[in-house]
PDB file of N, CA and C in Angstrom:
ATOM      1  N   UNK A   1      67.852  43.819 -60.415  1.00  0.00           N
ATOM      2  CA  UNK A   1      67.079  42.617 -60.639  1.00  0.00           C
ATOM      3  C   UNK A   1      67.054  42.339 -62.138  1.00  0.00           C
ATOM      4  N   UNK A   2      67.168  41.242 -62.440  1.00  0.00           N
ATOM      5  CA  UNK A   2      66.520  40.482 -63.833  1.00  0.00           C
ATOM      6  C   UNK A   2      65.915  39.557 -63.867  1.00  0.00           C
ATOM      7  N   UNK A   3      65.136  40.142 -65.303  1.00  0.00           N
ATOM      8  CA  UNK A   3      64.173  38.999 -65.594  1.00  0.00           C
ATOM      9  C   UNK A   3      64.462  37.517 -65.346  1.00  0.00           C
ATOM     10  N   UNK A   4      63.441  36.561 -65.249  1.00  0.00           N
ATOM     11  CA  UNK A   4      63.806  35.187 -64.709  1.00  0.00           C
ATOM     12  C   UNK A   4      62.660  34.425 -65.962  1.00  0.00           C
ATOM     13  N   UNK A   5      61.622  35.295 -66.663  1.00  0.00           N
ATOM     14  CA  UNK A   5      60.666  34.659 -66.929  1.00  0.00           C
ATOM     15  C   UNK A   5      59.618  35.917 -67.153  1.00  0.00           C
ATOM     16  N   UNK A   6      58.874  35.432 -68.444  1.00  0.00           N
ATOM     17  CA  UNK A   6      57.510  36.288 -68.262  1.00  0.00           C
ATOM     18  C   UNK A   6      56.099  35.381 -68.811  1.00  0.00           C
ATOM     19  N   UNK A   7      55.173  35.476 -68.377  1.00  0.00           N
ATOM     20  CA  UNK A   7      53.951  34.902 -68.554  1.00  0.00           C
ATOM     21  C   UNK A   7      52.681  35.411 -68.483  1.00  0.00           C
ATOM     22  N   UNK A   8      51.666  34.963 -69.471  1.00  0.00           N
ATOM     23  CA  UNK A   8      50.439  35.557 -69.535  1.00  0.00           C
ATOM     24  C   UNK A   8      49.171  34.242 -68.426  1.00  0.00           C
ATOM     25  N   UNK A   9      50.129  33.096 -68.334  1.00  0.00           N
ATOM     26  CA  UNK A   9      49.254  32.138 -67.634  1.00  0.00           C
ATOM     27  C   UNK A   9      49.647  32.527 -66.344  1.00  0.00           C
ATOM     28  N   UNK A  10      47.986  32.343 -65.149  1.00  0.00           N
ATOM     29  CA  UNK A  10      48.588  32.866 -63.601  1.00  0.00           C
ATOM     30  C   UNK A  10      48.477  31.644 -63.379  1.00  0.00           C
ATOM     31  N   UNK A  11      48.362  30.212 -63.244  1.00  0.00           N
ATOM     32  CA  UNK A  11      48.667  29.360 -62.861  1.00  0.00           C
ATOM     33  C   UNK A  11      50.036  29.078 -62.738  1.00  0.00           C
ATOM     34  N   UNK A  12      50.653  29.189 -63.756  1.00  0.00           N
ATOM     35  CA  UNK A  12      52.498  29.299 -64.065  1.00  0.00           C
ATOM     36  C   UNK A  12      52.780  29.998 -62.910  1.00  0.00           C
ATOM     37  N   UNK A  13      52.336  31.553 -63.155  1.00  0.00           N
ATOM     38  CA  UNK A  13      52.477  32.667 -62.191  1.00  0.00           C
ATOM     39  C   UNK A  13      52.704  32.263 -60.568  1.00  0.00           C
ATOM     40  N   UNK A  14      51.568  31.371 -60.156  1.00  0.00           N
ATOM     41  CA  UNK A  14      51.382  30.774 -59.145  1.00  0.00           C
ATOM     42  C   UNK A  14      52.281  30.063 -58.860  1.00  0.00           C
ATOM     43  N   UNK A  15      52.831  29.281 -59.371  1.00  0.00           N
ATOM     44  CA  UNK A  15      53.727  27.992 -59.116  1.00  0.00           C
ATOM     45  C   UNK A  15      54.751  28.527 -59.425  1.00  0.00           C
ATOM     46  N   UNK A  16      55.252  29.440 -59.819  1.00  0.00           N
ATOM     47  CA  UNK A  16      56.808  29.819 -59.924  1.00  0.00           C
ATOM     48  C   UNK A  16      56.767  30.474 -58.451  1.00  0.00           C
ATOM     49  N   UNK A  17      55.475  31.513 -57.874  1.00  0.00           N
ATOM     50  CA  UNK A  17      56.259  32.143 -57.248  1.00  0.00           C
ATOM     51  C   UNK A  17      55.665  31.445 -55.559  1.00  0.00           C
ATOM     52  N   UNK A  18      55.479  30.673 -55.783  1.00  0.00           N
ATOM     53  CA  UNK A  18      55.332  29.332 -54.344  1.00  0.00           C
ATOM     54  C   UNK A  18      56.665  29.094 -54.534  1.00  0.00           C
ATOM     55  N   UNK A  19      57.220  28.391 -55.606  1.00  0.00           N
ATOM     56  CA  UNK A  19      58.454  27.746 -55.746  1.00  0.00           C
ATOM     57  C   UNK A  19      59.379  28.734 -55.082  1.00  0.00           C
ATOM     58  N   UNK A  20      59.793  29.997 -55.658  1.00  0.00           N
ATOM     59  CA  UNK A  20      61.049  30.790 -55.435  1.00  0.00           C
ATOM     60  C   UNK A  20      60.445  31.582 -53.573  1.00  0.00           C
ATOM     61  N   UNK A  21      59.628  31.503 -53.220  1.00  0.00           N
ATOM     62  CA  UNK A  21      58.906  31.835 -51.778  1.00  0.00           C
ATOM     63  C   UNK A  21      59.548  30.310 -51.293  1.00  0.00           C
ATOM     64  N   UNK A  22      59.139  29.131 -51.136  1.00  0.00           N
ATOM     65  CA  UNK A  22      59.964  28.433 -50.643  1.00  0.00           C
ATOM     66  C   UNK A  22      61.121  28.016 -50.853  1.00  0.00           C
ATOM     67  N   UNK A  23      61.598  28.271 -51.737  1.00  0.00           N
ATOM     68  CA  UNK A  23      63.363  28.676 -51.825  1.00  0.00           C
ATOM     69  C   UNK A  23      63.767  29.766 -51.054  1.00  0.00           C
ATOM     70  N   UNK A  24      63.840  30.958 -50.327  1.00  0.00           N
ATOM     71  CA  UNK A  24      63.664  32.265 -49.939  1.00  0.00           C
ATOM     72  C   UNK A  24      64.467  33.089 -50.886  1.00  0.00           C
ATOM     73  N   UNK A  25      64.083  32.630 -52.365  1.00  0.00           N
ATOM     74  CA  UNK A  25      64.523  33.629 -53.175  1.00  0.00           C
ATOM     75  C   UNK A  25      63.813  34.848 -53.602  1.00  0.00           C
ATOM     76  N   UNK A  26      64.275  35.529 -53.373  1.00  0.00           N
ATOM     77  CA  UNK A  26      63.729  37.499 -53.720  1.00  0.00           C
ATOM     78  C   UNK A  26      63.198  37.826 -54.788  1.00  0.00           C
ATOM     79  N   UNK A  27      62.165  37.923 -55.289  1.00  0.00           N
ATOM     80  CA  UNK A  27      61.395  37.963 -56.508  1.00  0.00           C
ATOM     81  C   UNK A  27      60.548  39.430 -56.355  1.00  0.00           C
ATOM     82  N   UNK A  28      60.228  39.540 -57.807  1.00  0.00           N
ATOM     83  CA  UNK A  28      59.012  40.898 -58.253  1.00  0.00           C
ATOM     84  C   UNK A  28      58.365  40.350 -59.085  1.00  0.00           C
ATOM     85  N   UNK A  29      57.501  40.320 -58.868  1.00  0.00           N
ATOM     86  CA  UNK A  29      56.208  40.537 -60.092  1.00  0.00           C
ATOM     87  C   UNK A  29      55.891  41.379 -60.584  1.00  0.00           C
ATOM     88  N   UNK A  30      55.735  41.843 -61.821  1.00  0.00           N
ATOM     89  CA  UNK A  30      55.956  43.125 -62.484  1.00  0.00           C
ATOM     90  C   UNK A  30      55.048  42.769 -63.634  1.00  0.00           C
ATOM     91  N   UNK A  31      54.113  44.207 -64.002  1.00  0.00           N
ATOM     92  CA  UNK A  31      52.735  44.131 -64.626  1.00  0.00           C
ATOM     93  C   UNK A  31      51.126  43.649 -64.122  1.00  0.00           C
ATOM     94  N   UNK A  32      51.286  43.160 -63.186  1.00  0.00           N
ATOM     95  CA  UNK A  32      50.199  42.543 -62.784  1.00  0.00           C
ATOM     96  C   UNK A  32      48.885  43.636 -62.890  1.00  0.00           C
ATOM     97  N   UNK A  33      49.142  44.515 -62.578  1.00  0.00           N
ATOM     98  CA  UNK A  33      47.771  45.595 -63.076  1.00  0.00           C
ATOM     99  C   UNK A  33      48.192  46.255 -64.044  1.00  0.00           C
ATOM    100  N   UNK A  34      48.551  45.487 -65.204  1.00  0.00           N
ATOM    101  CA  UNK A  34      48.219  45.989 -66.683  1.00  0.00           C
ATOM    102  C   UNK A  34      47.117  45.491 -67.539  1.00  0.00           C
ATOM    103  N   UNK A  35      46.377  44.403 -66.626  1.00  0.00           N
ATOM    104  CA  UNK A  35      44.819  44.108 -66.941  1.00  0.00           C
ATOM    105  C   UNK A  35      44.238  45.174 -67.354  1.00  0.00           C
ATOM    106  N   UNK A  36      44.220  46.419 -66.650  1.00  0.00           N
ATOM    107  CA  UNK A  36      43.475  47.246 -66.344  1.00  0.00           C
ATOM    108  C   UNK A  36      43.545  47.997 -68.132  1.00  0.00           C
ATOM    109  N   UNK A  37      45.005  48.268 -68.448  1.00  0.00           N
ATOM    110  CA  UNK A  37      45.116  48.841 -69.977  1.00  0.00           C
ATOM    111  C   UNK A  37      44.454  47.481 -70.920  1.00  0.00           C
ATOM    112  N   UNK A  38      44.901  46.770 -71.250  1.00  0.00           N
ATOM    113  CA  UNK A  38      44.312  45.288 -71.554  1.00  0.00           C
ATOM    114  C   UNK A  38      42.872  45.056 -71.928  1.00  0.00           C
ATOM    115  N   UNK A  39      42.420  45.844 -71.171  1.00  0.00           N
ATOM    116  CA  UNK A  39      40.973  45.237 -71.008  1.00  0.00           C
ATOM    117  C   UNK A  39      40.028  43.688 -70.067  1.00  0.00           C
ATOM    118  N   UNK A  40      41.114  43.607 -69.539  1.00  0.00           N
ATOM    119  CA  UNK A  40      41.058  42.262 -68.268  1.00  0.00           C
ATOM    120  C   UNK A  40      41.156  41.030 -69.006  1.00  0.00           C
ATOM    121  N   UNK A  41      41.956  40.523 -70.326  1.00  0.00           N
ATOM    122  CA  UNK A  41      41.795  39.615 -71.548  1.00  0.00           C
ATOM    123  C   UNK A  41      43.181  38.932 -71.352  1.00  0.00           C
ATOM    124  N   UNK A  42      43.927  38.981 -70.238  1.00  0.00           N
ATOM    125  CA  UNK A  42      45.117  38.816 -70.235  1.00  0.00           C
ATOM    126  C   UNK A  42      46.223  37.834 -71.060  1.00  0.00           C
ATOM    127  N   UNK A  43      46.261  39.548 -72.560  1.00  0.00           N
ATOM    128  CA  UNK A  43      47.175  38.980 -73.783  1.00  0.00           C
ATOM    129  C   UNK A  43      48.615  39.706 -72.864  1.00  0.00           C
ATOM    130  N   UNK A  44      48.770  40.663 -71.855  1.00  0.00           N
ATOM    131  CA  UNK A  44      49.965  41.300 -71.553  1.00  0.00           C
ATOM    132  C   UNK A  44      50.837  40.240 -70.649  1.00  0.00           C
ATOM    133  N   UNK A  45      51.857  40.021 -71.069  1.00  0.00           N
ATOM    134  CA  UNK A  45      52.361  39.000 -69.688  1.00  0.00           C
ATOM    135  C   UNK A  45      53.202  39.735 -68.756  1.00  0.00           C
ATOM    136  N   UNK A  46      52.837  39.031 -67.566  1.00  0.00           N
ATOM    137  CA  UNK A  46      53.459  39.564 -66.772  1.00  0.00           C
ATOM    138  C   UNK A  46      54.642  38.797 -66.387  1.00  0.00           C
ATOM    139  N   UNK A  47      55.885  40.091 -65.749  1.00  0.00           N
ATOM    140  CA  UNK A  47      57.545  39.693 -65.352  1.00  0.00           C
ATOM    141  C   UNK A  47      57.795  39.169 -64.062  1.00  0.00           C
ATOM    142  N   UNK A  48      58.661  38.239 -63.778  1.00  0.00           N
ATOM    143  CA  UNK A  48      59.025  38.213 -62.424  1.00  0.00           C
ATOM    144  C   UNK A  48      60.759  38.185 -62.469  1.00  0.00           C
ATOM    145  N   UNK A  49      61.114  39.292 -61.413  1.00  0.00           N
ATOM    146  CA  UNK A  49      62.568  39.366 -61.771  1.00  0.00           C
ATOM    147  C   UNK A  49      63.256  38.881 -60.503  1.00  0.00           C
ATOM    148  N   UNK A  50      64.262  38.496 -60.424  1.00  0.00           N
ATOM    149  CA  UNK A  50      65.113  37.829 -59.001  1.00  0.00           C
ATOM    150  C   UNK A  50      66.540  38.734 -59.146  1.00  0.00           C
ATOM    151  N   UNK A  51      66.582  38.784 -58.508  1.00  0.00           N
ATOM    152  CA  UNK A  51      68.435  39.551 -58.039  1.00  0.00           C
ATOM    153  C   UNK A  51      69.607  38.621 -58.675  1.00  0.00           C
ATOM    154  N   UNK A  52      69.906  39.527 -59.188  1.00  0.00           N
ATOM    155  CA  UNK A  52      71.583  39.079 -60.143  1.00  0.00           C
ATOM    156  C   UNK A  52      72.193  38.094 -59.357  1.00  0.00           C
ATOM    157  N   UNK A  53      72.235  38.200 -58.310  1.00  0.00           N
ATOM    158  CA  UNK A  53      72.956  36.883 -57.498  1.00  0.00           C
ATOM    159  C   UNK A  53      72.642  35.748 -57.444  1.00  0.00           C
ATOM    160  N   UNK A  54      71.089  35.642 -57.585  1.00  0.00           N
ATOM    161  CA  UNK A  54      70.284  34.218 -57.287  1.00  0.00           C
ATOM    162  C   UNK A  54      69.753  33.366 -58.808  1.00  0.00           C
ATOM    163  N   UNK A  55      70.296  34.753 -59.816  1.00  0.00           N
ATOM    164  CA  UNK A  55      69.152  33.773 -60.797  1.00  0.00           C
ATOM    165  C   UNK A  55      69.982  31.912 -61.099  1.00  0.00           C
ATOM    166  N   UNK A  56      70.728  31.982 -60.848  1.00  0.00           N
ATOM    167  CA  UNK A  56      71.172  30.205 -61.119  1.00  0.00           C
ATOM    168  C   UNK A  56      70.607  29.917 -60.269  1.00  0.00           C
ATOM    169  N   UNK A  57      70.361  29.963 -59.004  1.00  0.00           N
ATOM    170  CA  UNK A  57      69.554  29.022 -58.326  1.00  0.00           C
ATOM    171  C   UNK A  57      68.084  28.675 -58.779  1.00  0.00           C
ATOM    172  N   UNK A  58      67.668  30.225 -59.317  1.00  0.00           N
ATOM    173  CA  UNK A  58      66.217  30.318 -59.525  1.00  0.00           C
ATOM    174  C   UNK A  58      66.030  29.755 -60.645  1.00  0.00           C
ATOM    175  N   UNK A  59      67.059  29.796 -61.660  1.00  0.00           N
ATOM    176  CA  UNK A  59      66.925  29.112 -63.050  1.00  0.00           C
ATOM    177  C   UNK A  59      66.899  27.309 -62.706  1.00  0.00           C
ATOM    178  N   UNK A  60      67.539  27.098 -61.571  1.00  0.00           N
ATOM    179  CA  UNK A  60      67.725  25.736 -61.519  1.00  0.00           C
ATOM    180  C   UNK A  60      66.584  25.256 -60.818  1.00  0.00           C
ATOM    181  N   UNK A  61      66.260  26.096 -60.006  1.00  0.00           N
ATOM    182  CA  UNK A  61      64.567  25.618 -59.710  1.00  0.00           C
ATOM    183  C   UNK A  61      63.855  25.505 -60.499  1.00  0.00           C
ATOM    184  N   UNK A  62      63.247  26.506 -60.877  1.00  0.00           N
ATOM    185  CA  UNK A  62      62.225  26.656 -61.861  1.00  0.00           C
ATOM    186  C   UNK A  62      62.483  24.869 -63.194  1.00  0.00           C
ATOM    187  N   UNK A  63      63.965  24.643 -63.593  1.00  0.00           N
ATOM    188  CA  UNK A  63      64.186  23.733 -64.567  1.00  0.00           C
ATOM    189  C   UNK A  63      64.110  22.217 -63.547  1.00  0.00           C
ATOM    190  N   UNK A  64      64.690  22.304 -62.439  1.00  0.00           N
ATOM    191  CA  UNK A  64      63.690  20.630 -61.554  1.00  0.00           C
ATOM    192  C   UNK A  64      62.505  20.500 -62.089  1.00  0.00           C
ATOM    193  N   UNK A  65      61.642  21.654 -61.588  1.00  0.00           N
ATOM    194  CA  UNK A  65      60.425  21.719 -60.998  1.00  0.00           C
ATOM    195  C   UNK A  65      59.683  21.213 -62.772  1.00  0.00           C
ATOM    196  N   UNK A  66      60.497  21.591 -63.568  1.00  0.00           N
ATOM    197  CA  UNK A  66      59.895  20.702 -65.251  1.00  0.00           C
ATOM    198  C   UNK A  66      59.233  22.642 -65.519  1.00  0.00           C
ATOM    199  N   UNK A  67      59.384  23.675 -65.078  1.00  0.00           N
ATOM    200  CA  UNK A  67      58.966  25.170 -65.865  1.00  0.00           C
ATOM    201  C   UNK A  67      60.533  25.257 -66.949  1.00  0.00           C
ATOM    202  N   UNK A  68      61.288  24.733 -66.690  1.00  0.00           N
ATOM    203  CA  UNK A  68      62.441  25.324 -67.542  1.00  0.00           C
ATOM    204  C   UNK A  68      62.139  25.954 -68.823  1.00  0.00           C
ATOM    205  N   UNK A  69      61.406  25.273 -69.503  1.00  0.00           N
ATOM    206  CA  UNK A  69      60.965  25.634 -70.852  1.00  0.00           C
ATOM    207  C   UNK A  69      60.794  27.219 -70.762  1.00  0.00           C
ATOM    208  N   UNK A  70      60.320  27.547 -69.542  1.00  0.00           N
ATOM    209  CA  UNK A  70      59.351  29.467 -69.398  1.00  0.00           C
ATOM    210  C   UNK A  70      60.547  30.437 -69.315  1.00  0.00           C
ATOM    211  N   UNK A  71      61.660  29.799 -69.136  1.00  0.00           N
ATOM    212  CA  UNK A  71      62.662  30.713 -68.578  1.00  0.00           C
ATOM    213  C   UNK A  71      63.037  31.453 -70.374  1.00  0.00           C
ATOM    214  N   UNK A  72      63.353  32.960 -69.563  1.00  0.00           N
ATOM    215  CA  UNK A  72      63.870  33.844 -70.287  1.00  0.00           C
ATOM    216  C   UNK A  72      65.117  33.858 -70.758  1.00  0.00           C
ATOM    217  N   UNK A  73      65.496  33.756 -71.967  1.00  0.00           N
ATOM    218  CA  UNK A  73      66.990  33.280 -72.418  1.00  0.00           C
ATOM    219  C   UNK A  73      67.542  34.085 -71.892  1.00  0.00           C
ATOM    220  N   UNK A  74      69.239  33.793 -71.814  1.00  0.00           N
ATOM    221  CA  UNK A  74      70.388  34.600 -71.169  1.00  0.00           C
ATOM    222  C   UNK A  74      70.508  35.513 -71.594  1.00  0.00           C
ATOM    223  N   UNK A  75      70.511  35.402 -73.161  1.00  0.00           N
ATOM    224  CA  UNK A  75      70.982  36.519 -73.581  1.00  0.00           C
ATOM    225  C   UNK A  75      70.300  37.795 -73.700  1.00  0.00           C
ATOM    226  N   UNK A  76      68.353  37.565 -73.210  1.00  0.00           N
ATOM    227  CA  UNK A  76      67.884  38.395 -73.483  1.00  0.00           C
ATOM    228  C   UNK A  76      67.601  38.927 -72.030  1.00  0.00           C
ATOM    229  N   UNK A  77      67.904  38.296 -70.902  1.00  0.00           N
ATOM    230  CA  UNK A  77      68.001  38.692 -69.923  1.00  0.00           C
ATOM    231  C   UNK A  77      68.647  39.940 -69.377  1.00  0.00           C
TER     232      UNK A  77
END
């Protein structure tokens, strides 16, 4: 899997992963209970990664849908 995106907003959070759930693209969320180190202040962002096969689709969703901006560059992918 690779990264697709990381974020400290769960609204984003929310709407990316409605989006890639009705796409039936394969996603992780990764960090979500690092609140807990944090102190519940959520400066840590959390990852969502999709399978090497799908991220163009998922990149091309996410950039319709107007999130493009959130996406994780290629190269650092």
């Amino acid at each position: 899997m690779k990264e697709l995106m990381r974020t400290n907003d769960p609204v984003l959070l929310s709407f990316v992963s409605a989006l890639l759930e009705g796409a039936d693209i394969a996603f992780i969320v990764l960090d979500t209970n690092m609140s807990v180190m944090e102190g519940s202040i959520g400066i840590l962002p959390r990852r969502v990664l999709v399978e090497e096969d799908s991220m163009d689709q998922a990149r091309s969703l996410l950039t319709e849908a107007g999130v493009g901006h959130d996406i994780t560059d290629k190269e650092k992918s």
